[in-house]
C-alpha atoms as a PDB file:
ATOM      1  CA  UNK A   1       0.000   0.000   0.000  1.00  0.00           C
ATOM      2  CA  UNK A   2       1.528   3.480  -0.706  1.00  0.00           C
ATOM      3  CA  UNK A   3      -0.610   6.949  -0.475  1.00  0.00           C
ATOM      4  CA  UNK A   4       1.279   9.775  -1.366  1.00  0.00           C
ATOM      5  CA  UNK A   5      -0.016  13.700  -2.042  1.00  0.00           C
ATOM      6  CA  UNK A   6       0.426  14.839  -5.575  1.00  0.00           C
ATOM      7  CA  UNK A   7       1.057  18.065  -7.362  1.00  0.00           C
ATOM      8  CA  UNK A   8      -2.549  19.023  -7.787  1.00  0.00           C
ATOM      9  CA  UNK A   9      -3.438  18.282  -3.692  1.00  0.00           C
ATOM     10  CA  UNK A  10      -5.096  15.177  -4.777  1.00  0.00           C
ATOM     11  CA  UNK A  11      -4.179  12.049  -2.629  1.00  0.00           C
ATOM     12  CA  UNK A  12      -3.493   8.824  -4.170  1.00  0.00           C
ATOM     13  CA  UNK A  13      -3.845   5.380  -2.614  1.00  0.00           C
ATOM     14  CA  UNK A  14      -2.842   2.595  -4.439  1.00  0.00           C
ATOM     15  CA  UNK A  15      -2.927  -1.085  -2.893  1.00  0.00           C
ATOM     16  CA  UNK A  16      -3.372  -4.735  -3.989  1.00  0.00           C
ATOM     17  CA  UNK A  17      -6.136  -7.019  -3.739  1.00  0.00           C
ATOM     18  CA  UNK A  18      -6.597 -10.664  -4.069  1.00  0.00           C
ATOM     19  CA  UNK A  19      -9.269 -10.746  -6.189  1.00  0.00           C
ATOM     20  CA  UNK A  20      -9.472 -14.882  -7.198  1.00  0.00           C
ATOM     21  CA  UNK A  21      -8.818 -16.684  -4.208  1.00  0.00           C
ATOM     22  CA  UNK A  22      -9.182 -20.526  -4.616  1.00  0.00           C
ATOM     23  CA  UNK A  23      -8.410 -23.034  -1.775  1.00  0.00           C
ATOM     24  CA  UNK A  24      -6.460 -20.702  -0.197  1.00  0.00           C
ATOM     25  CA  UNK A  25      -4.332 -19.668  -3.382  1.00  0.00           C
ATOM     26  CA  UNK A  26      -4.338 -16.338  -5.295  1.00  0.00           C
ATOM     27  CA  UNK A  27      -5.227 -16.571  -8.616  1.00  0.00           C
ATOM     28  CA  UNK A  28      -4.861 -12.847  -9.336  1.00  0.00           C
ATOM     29  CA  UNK A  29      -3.684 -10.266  -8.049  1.00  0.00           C
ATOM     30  CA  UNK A  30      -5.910  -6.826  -9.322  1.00  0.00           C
ATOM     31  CA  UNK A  31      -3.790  -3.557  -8.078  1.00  0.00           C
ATOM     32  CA  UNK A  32      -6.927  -0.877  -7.036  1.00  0.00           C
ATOM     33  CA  UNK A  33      -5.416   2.928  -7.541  1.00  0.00           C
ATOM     34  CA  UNK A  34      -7.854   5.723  -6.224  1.00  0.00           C
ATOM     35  CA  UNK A  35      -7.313   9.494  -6.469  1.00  0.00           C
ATOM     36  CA  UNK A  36      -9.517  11.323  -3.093  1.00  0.00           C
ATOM     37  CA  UNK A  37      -9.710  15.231  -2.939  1.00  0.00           C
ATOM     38  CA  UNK A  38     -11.496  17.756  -0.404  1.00  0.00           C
ATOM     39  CA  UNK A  39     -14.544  19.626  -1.704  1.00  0.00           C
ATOM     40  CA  UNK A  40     -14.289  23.311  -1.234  1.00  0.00           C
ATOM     41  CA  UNK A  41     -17.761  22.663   0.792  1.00  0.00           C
ATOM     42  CA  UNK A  42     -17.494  22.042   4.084  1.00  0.00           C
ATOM     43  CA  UNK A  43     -14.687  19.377   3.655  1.00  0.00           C
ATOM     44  CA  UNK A  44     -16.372  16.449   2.485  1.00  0.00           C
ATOM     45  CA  UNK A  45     -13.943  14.071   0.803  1.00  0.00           C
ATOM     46  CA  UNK A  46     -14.849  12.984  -2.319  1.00  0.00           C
ATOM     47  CA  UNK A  47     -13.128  10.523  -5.051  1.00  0.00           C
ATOM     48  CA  UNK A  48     -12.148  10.842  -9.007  1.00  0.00           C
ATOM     49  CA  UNK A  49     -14.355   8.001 -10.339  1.00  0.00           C
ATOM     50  CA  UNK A  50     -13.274   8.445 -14.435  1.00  0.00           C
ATOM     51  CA  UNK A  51     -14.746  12.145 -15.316  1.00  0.00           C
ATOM     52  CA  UNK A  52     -16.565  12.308 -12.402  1.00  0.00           C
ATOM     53  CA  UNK A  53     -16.050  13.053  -8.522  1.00  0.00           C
ATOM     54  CA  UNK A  54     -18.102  11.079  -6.318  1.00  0.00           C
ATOM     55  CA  UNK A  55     -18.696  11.561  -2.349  1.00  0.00           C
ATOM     56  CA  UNK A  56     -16.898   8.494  -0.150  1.00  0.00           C
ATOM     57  CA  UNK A  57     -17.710   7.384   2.653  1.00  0.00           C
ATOM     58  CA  UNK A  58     -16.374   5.831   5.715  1.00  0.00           C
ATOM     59  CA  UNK A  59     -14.070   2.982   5.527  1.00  0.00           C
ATOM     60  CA  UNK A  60     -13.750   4.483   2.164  1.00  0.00           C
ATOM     61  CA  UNK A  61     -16.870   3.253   1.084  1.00  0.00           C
ATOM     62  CA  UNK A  62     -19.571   3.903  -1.216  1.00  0.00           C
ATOM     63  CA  UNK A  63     -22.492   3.928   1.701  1.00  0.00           C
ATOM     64  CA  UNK A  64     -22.227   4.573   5.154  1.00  0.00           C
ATOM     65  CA  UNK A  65     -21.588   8.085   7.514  1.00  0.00           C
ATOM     66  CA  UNK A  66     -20.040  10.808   4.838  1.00  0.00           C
ATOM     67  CA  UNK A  67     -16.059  11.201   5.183  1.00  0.00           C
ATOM     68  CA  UNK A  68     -14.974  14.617   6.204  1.00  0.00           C
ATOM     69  CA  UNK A  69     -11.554  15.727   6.048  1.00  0.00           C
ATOM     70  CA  UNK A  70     -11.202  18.798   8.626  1.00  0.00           C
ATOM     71  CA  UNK A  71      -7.824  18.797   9.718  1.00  0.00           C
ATOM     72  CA  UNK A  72      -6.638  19.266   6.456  1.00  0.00           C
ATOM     73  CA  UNK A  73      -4.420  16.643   6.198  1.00  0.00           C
ATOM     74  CA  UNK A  74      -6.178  14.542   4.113  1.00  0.00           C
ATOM     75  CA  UNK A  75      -2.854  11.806   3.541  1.00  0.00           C
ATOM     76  CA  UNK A  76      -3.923  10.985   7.065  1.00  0.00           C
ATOM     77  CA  UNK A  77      -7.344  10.834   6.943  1.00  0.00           C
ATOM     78  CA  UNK A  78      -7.301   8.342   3.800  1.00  0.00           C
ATOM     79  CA  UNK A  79      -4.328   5.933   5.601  1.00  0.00           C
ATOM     80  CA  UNK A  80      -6.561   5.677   8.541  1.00  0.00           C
ATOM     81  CA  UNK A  81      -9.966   5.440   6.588  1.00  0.00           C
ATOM     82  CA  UNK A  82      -7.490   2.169   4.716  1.00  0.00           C
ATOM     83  CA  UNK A  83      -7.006   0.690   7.503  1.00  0.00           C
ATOM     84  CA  UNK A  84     -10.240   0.503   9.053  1.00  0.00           C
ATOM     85  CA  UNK A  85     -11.406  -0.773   5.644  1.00  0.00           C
ATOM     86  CA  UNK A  86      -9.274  -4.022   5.985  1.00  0.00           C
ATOM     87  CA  UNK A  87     -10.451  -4.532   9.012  1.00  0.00           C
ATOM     88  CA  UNK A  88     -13.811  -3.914   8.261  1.00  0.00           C
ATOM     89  CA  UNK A  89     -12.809  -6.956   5.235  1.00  0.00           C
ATOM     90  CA  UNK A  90     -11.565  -9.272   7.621  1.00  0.00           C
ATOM     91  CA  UNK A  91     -14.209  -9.031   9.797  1.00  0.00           C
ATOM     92  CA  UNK A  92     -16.774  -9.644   6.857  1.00  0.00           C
ATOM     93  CA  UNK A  93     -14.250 -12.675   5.793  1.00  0.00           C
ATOM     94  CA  UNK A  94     -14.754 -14.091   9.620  1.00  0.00           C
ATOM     95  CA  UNK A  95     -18.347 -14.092   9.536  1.00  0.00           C
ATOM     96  CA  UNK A  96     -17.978 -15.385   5.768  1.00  0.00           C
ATOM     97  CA  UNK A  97     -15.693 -18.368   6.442  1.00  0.00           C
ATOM     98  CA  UNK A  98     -15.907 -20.980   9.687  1.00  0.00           C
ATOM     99  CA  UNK A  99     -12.273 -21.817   9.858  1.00  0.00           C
ATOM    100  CA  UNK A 100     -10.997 -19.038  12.228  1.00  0.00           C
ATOM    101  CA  UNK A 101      -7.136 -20.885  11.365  1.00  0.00           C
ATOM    102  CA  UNK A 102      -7.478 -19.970   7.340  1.00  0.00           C
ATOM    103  CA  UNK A 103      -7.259 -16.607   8.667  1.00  0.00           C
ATOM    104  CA  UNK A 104      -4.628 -16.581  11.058  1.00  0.00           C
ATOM    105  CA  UNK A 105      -7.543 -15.869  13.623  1.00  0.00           C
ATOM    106  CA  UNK A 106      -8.895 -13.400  11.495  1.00  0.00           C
ATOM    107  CA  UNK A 107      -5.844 -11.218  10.518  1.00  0.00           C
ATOM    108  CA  UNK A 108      -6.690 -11.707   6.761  1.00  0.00           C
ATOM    109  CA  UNK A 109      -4.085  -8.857   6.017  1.00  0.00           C
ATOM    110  CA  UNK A 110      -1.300 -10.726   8.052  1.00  0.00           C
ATOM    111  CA  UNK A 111       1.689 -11.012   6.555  1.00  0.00           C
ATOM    112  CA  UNK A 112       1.948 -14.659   7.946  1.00  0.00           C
ATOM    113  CA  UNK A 113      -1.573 -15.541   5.723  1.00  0.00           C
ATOM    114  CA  UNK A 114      -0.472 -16.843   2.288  1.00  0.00           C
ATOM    115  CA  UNK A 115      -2.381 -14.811   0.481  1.00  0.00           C
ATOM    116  CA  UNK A 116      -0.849 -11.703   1.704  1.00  0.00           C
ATOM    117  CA  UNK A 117       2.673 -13.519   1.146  1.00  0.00           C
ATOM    118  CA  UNK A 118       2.022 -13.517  -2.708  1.00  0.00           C
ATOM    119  CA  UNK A 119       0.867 -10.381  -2.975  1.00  0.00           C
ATOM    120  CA  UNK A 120       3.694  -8.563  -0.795  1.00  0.00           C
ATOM    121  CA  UNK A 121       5.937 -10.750  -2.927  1.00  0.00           C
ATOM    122  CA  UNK A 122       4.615  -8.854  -6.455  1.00  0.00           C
ATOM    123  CA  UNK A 123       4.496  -5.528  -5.122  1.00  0.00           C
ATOM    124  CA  UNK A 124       8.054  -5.780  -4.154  1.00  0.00           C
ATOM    125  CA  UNK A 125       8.574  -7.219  -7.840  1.00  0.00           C
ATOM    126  CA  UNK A 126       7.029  -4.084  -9.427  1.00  0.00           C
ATOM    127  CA  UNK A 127       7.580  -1.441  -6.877  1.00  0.00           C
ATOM    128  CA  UNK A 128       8.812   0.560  -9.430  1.00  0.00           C
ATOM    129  CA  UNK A 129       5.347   1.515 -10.846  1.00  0.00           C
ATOM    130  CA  UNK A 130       4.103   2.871  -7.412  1.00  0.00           C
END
């Protein structure tokens, strides 16, 4: 995961997902890249979706309580809104799956969990386009 503040003030947050997982092997790794911004309005945070700007919520979400960004630093706002979307993930993962030791007791984004292995392993690989 990297999130860095470009030129413009924009924020970017770039990360990789598993998105085939099949008996506890990735079949592809998708890498997600999203570009956040503040509103001049009151500070609601709101991301570049093609042409478009669209308001985010929580967790960086599409639903949910509407993300403000008052302190201005919006690089911290996104990093912790990131983090409390993976663990808003593994919790959905917990209640999706019964065995608790697939998940390393629920730590999905554990760097001991296979899946996170392989992925860690390819973003080192291309490091150079983040």
């Amino acid at each position: 995961m990297s999130i860095k503040t470009l030129t413009n003030g924009n924020v970017r947050l770039t990360y990789f997902i598993a998105s085939e997982v099949c008996a506890g092997k990735v079949e592809a790794i998708e890498e997600v890249q999203r570009d956040f911004f503040v509103s001049c309005d009151k500070g609601y945070v709101r991301e570049w979706d093609g042409d478009e700007a669209r308001q985010v919520c929580e967790h960086l979400d599409e639903l949910g309580p509407t993300l403000f960004c008052k302190s201005g630093n919006l690089e911290a706002v996104i990093k912790r809104e990131f983090e409390a979307m993976k663990r808003a993930q593994a919790s959905r993962r917990r209640d999706w799956h019964d065995d608790a030791d697939y998940y390393e007791q629920g730590d999905w984004m554990s760097s001991r969990h296979p899946e996170v292995r392989e992925y860690q392993a390819y973003q080192a690989e291309h490091a150079e386009r983040i």
